[in-house]
Protein backbone atom coordinates (compact mmCIF):
# COMPACT_ATOMS: atom_id res chain seq x y z
CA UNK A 1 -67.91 81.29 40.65
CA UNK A 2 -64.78 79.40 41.96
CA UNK A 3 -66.46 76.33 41.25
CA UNK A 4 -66.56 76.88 37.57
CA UNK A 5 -62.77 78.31 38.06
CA UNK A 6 -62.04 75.18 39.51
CA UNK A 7 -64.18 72.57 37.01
CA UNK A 8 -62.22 74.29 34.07
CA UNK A 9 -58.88 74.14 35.30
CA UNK A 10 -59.53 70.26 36.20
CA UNK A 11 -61.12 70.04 32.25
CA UNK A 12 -57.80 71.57 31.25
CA UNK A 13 -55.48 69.19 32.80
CA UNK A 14 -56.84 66.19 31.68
CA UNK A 15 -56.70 68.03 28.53
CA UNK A 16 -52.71 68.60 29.15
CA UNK A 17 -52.73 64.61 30.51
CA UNK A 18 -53.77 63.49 27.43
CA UNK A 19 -51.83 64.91 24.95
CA UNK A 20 -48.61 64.30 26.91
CA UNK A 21 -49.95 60.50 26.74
CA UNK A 22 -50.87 60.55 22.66
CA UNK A 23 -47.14 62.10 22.00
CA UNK A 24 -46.00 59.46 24.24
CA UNK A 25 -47.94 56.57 22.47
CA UNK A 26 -46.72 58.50 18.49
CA UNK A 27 -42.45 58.66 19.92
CA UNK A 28 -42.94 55.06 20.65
CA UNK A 29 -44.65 53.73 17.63
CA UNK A 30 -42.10 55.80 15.40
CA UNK A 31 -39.28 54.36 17.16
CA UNK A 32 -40.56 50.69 16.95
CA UNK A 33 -41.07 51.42 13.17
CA UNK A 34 -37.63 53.16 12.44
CA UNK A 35 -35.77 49.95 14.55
CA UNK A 36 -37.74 47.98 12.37
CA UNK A 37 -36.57 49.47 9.30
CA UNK A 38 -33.20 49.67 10.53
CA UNK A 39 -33.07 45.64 11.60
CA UNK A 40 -31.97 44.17 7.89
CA UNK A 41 -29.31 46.52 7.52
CA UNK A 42 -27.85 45.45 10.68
CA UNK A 43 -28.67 41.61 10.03
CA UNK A 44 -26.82 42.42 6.83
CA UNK A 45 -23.57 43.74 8.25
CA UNK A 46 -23.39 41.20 11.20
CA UNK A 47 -23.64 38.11 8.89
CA UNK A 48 -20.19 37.83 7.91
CA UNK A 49 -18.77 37.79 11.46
CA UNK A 50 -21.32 35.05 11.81
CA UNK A 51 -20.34 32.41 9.50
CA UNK A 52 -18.49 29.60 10.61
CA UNK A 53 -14.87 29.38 10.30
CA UNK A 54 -13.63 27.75 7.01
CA UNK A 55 -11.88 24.09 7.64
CA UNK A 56 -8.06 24.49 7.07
CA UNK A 57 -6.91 22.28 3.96
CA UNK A 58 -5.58 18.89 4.63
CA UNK A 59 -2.43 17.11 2.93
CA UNK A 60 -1.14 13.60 3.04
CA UNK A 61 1.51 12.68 5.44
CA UNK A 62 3.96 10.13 4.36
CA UNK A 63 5.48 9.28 7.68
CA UNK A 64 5.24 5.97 9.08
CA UNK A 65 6.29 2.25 8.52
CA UNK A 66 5.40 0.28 5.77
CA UNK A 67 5.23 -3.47 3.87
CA UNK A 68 4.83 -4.32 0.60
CA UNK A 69 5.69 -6.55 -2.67
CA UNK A 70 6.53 -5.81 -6.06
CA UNK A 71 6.91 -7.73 -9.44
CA UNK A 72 8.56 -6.67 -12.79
CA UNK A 73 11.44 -7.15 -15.03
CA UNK A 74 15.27 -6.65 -15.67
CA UNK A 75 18.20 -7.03 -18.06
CA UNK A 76 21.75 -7.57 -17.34
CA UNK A 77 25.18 -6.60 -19.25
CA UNK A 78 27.65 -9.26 -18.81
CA UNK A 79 31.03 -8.57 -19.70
CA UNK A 80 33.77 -11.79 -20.22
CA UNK A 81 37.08 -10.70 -20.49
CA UNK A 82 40.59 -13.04 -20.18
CA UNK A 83 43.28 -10.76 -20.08
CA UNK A 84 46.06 -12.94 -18.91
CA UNK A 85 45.37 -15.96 -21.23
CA UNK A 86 48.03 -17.81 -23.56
CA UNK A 87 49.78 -15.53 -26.48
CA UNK A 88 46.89 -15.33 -29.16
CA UNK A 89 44.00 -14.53 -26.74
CA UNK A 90 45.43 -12.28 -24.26
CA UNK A 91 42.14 -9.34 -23.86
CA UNK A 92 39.43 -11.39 -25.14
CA UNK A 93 36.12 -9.86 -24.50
CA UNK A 94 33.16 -11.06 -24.87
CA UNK A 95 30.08 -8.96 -23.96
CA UNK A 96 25.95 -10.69 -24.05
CA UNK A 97 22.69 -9.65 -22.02
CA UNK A 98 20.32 -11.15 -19.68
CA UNK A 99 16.53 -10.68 -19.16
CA UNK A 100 13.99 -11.91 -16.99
CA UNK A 101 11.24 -11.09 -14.52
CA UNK A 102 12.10 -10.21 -10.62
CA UNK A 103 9.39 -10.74 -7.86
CA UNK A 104 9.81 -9.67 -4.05
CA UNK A 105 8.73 -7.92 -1.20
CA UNK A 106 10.04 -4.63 0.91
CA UNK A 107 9.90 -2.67 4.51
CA UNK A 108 11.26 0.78 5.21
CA UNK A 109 10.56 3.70 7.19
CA UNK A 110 9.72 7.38 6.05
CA UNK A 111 9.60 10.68 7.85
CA UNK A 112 8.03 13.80 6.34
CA UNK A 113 9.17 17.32 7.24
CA UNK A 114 7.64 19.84 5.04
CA UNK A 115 7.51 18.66 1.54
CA UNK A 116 10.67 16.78 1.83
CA UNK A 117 10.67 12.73 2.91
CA UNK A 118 13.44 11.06 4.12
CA UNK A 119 14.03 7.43 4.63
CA UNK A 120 15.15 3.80 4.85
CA UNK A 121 14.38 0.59 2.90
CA UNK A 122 15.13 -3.08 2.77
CA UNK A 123 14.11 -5.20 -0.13
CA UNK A 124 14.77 -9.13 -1.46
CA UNK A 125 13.79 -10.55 -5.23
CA UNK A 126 13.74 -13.55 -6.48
CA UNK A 127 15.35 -12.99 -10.12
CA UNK A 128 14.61 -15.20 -13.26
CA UNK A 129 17.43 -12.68 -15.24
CA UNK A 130 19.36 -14.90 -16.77
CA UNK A 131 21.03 -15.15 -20.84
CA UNK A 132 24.25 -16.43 -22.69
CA UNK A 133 26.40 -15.92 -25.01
CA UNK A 134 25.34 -19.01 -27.33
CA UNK A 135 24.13 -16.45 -30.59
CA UNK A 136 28.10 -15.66 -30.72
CA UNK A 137 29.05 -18.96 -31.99
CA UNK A 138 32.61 -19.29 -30.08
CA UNK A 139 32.48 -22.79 -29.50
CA UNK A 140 31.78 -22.95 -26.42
CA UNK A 141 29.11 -21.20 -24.06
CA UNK A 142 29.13 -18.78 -20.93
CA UNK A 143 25.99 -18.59 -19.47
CA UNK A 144 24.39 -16.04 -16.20
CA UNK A 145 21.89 -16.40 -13.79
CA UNK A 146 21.03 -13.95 -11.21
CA UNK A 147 19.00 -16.24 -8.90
CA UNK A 148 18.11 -13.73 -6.14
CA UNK A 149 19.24 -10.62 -4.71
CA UNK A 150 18.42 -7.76 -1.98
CA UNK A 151 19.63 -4.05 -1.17
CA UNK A 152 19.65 -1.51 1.70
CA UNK A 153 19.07 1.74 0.59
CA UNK A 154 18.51 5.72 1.91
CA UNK A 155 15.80 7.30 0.71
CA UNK A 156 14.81 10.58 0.06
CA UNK A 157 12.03 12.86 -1.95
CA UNK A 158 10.12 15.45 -2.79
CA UNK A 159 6.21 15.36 -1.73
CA UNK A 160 3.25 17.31 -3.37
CA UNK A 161 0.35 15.87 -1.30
CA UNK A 162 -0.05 12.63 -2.16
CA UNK A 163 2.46 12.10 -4.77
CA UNK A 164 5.75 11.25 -3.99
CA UNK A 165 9.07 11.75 -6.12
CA UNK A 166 12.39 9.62 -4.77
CA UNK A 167 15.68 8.98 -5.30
CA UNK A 168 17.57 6.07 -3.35
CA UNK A 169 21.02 4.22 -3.42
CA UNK A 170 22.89 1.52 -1.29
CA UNK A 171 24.08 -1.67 -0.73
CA UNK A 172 23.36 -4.56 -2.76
CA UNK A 173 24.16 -8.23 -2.42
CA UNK A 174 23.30 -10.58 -5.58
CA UNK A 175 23.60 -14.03 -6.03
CA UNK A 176 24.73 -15.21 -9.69
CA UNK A 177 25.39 -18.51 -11.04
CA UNK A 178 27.95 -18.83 -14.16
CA UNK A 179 27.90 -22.23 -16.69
CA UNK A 180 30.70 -22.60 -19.06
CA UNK A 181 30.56 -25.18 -21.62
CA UNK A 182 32.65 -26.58 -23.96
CA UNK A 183 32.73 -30.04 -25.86
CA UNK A 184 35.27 -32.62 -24.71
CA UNK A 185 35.20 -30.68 -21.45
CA UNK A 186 33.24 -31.38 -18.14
CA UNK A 187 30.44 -28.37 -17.89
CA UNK A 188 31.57 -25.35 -14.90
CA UNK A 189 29.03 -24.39 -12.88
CA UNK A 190 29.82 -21.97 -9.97
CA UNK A 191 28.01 -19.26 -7.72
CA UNK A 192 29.34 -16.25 -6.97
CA UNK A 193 27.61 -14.06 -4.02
CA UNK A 194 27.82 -10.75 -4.65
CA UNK A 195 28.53 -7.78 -2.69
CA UNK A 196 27.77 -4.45 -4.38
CA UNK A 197 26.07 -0.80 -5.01
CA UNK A 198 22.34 0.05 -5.93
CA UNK A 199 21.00 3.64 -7.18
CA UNK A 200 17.91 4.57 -8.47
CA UNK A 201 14.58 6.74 -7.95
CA UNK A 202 10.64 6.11 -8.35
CA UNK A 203 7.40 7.69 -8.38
CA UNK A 204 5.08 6.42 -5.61
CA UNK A 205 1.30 7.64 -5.01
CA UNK A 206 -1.11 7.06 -1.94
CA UNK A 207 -4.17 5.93 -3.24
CA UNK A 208 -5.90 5.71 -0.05
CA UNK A 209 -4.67 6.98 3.30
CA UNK A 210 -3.01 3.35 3.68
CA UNK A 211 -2.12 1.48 0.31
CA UNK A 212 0.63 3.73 -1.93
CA UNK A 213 1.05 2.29 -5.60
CA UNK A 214 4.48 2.60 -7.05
CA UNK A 215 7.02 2.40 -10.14
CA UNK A 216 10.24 1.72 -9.20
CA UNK A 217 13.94 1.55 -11.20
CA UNK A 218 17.01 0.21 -9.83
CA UNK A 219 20.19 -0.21 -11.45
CA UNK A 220 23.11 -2.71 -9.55
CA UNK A 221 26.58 -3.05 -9.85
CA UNK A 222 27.50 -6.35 -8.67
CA UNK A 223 31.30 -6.25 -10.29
CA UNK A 224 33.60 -8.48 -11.00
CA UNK A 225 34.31 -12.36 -10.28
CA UNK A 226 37.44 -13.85 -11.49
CA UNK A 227 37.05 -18.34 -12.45
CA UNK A 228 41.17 -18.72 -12.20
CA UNK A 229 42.97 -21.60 -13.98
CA UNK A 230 45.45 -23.71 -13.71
CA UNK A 231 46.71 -23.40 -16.97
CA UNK A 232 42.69 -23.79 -17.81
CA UNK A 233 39.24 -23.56 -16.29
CA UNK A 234 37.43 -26.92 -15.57
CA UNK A 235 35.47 -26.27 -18.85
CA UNK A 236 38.90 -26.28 -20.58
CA UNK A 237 39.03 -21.82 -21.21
CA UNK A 238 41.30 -19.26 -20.31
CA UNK A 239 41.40 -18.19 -17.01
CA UNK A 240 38.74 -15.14 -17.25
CA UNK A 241 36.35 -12.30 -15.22
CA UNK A 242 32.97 -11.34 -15.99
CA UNK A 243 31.71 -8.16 -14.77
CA UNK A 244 27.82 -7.68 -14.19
CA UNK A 245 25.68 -4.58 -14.08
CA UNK A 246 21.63 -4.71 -14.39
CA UNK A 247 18.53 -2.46 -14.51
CA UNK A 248 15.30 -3.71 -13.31
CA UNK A 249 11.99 -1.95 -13.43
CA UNK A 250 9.20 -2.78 -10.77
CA UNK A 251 5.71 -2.15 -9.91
CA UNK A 252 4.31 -2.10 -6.50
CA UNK A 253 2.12 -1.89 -4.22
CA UNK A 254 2.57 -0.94 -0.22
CA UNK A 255 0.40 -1.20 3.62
CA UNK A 256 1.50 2.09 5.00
CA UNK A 257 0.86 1.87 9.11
CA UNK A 258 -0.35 5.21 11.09
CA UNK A 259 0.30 8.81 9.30
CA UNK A 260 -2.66 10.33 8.62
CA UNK A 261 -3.55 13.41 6.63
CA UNK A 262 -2.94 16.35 8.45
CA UNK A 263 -4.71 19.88 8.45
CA UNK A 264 -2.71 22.54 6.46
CA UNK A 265 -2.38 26.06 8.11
């Protein structure tokens, strides 16, 4: 009798043994299958904490040295007046133009802070500007020449990237030779050097990270000379002055040195 007892109680708990093991074996296959279920929607909310950083925007920096040449054209205002001459021709004025083309090169210096450039420049042209006033028909002829000429001017501008807008002004030196001619008289010729003042303003563009392309005016002041007499010029005139103003527009192109783009934050 207790051997039966004792063969059904061991029957019974391997009965007990193995259903604790089959819920065992169905808790863990649920689980696997709910985490599996549940693994998109995570993947799906971590992904945007996983892409990679987006690369800050770059602009062009203008700072830095640079070389270059430019080549265009000009006109000059020439303005002959003798205001101290013989009664009769006291305040004669005579007014004619000059054109030509200008070639020459440049080096200056910018420095970028923000949006605003600041900077110097040095420039020297060799000028073909030159005209008369022969179409008057006053009997006798003043002629100009402006033969060559440079400047020394601040800089400064506004910069959106890689365009650049600029205004600039300074000192300008010009050198301008005057012919007066008159029959029965000997021809004058004379060169006046020219101290004077420069403004203007361009538009310049970086076409690479190096070479800028640019448009360029200038207007100079170079003002008045004075060919005295004693009671006449050599040419056989009144005494007289000339002053002499000219605009010249340019193209050009310049090697800037260092300043790279920069990252924008």
């Amino acid at each position: 009798m207790r051997g039966k007892i004792a063969a059904a109680q061991a029957v019974r708990r391997r009965t007990v043994r193995q259903g604790i093991t089959m819920k065992r074996i169905l808790f863990t296959t649920v689980s696997l299958g709910v985490l599996g279920l549940m693994s998109p929607a995570f993947g799906a909310d971590l992904t945007p904490y996983m892409k990679a950083a987006p690369v800050a925007p770059t602009v062009y920096d203008w700072s830095g040295f640079y070389v270059g040449v430019f080549g265009g054209g000009g006109l000059g205002n020439h303005n002959l007046n003798n205001a101290n001459g013989f009664l009769g021709f006291a305040n004669f004025t005579i007014n004619y133009d000059s054109t030509g083309g200008v070639a020459g090169g440049e080096a200056g210096y910018l420095a970028q802070s923000g949006n605003m450039v600041f900077g110097v420049e040095a420039n020297g042209f060799w000028s073909g500007i030159k005209g008369s006033d022969l179409s008057q028909q006053l009997g006798f002829v003043d002629a100009s020449d402006l033969r060559w000429g440079t400047s020394v001017v601040a800089k400064g501008g506004v910069a959106v990237d890689r365009l650049l807008l600029y205004f600039d002004g300074g000192w300008a030196h010009g050198d301008i030779r005057h012919t007066s001619t008159q029959v029965g008289f000997p021809v004058d010729t004379f060169t006046n050097d020219r101290n004077g003042l420069t403004a203007g303003g361009g538009i310049a563009y970086a076409v690479t990270n190096n070479l800028i392309g640019r448009f360029d005016y200038r207007y100079y002041n170079f003002g008045r000379y004075i060919r005295p007499g004693n009671p006449l010029t050599p040419s056989g005139t009144l005494p007289y002055t000339i002053d002499n103003t000219y605009s010249v527009l340019t193209i050009g192109l310049d090697y800037k040195f260092g300043g790279p783009v920069v990252a924008k934050y």
